[in-house]
Protein backbone atom coordinates (compact mmCIF):
# COMPACT_ATOMS: atom_id res chain seq x y z
CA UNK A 1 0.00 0.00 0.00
CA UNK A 2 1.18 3.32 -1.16
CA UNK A 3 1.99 5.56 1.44
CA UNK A 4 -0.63 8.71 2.13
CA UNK A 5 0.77 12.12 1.84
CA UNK A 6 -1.08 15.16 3.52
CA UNK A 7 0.00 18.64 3.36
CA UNK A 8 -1.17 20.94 6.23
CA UNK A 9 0.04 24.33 7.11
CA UNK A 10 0.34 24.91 10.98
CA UNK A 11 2.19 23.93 13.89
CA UNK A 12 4.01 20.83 14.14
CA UNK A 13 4.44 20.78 18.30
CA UNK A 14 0.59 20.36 17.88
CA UNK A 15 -0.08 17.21 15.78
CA UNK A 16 -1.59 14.20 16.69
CA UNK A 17 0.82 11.66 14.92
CA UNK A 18 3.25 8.66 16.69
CA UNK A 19 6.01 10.77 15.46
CA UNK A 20 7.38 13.96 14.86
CA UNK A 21 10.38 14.61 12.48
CA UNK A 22 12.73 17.56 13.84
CA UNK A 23 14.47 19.40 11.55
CA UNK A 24 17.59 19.20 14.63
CA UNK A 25 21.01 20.84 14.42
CA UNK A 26 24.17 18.56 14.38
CA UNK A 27 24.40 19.41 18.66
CA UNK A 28 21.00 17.84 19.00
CA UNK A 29 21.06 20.21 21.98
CA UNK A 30 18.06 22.76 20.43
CA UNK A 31 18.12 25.69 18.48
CA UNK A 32 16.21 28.38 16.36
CA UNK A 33 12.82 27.00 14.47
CA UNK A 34 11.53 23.62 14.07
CA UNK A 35 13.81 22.78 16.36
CA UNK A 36 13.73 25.29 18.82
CA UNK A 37 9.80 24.66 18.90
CA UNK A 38 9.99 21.09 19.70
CA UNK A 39 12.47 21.67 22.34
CA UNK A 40 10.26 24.29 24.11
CA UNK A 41 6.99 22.74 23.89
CA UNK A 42 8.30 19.04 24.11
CA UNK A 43 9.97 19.87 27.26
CA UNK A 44 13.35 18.42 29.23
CA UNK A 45 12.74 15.07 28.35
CA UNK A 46 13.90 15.65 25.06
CA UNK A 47 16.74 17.45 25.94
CA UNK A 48 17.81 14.78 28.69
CA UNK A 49 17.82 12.18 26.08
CA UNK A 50 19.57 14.27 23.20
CA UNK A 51 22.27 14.82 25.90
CA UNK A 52 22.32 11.28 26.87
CA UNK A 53 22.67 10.58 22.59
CA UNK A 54 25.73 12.94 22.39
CA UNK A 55 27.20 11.37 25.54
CA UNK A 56 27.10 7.58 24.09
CA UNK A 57 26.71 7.63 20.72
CA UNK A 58 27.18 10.87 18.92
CA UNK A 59 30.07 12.82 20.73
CA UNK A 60 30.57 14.88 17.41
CA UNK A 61 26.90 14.98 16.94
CA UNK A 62 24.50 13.78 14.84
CA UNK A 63 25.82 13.50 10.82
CA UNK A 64 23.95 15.09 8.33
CA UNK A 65 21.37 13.18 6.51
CA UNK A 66 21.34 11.05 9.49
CA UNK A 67 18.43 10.64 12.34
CA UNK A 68 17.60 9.27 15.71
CA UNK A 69 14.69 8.81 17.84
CA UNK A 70 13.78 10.11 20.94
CA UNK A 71 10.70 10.47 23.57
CA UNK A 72 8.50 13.42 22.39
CA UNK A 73 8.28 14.33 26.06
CA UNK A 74 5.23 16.49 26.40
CA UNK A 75 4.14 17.08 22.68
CA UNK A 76 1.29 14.87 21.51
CA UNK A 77 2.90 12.66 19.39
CA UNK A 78 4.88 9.25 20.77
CA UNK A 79 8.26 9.88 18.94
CA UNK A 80 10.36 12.63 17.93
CA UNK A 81 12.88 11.63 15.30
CA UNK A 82 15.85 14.15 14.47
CA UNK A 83 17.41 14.50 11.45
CA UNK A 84 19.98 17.05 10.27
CA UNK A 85 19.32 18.70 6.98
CA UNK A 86 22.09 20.23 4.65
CA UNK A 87 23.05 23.76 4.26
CA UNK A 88 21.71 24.98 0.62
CA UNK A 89 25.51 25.86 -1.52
CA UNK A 90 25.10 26.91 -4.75
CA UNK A 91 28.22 25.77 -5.44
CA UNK A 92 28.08 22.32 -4.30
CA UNK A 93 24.67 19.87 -4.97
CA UNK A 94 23.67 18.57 -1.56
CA UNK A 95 20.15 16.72 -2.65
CA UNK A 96 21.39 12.97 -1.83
CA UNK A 97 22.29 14.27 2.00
CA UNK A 98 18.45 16.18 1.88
CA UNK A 99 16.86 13.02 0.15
CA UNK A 100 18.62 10.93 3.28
CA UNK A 101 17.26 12.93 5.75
CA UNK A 102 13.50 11.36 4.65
CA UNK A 103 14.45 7.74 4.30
CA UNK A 104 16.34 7.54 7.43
CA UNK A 105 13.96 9.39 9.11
CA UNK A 106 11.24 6.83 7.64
CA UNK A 107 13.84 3.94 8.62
CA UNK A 108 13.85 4.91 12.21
CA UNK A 109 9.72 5.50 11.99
CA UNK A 110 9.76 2.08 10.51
CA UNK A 111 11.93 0.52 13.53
CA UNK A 112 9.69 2.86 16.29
CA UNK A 113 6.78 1.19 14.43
CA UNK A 114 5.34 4.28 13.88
CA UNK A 115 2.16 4.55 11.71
CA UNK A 116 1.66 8.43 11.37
CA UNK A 117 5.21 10.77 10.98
CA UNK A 118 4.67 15.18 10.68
CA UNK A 119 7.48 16.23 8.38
CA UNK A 120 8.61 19.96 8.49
CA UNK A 121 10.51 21.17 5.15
CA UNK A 122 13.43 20.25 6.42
CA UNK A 123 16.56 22.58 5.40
CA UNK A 124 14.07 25.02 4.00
CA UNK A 125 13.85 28.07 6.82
CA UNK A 126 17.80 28.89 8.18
CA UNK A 127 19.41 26.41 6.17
CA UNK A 128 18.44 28.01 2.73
CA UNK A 129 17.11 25.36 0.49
CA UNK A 130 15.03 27.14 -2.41
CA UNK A 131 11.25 26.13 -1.12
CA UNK A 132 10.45 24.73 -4.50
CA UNK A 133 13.97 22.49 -4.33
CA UNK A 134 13.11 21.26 -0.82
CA UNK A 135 9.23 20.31 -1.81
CA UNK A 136 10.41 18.26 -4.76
CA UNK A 137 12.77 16.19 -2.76
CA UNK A 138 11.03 15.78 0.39
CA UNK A 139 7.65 14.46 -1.83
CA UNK A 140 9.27 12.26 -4.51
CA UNK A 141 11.91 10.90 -1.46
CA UNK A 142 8.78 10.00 0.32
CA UNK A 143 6.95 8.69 -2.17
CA UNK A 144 10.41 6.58 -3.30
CA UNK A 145 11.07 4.79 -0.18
CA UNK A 146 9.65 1.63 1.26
CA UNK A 147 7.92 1.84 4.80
CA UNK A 148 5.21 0.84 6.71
CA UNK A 149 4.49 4.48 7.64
CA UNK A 150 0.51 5.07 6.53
CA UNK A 151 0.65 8.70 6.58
CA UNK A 152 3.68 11.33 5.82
CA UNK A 153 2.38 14.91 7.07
CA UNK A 154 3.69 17.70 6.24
CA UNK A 155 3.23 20.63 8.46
CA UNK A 156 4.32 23.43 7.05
CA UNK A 157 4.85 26.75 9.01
CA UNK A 158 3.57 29.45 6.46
CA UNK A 159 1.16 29.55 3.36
CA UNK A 160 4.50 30.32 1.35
CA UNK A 161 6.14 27.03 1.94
CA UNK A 162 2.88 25.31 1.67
CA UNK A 163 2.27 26.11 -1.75
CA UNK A 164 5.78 25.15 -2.77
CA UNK A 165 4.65 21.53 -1.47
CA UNK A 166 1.29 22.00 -3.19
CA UNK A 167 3.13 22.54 -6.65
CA UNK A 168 5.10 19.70 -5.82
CA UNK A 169 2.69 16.91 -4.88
CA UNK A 170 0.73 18.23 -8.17
């Protein structure tokens, strides 16, 4: 069965789903946007386990393209799984690490068991992927990969990102 997409503008901290993806700096320790959002409303339960992470597995923190789970502490989902996007460089093409950032995010939904996943744009706010860019390999990565995830929503922050997914899932 073919996985659903959605595409929702809003809040992510606020979705109903097993888990959340986190568009997570390479610290894991919080930051500005996504991020800094999931931190703040999920609480210190994240952060105790991202520190815990870093401590045993991740001393240099978390590789781009790469993800890990962890509680969602007080959001409403089950899960939160961070990933670490790319930077946008004109001068250098950085797709396959953005592209990795969805499967191994689905991989680690897959191991959770996780049936419903909220997807920001990942790399699209401070990072500076082109909207357009980030839509088109976020949706087709999604749609590429095999999981048992039903549902891949993405909840996007403003009506401007939004309809760069829209022209994308079209």
């Amino acid at each position: 069965m073919a996985i659903e997409i959605t595409l929702v503008q809003g809040d992510i901290t606020e979705q109903q789903v097993d888990a959340v993806v986190n568009a997570a700096n390479s610290s894991l320790l919080g930051g500005g946007g996504v991020d800094g959002a999931i931190h703040r409303r999920g609480g210190p339960a994240i952060l105790a386990e991202c520190r815990q992470l870093r401590d045993d597995q991740y001393p240099d923190g978390l590789p781009t393209g790469h993800a890990v789970a962890t509680t969602a502490g007080d959001l409403p989902a089950r899960w939160v799984i961070h990933t670490v996007g790319p930077v946008y460089a004109k001068s250098q093409d950085r797709s396959e690490q953005l592209a990795s950032c969805y499967r191994e995010s689905l991989r680690v939904a897959d191991e959770l068991g996780a049936q419903s996943v909220a997807f920001p744009a990942v790399s699209a706010g401070i990072y500076g992927w082109p909207l357009d860019g980030a839509a088109r390999i976020a949706l087709t990565t999604v749609r590429a990969t095999g999981t048992a995830v039903q549902e891949a929503r993405f909840v996007l922050f403003s009506a401007e990102i939004l309809g760069a997914f829209e022209r994308a899932l079209d």
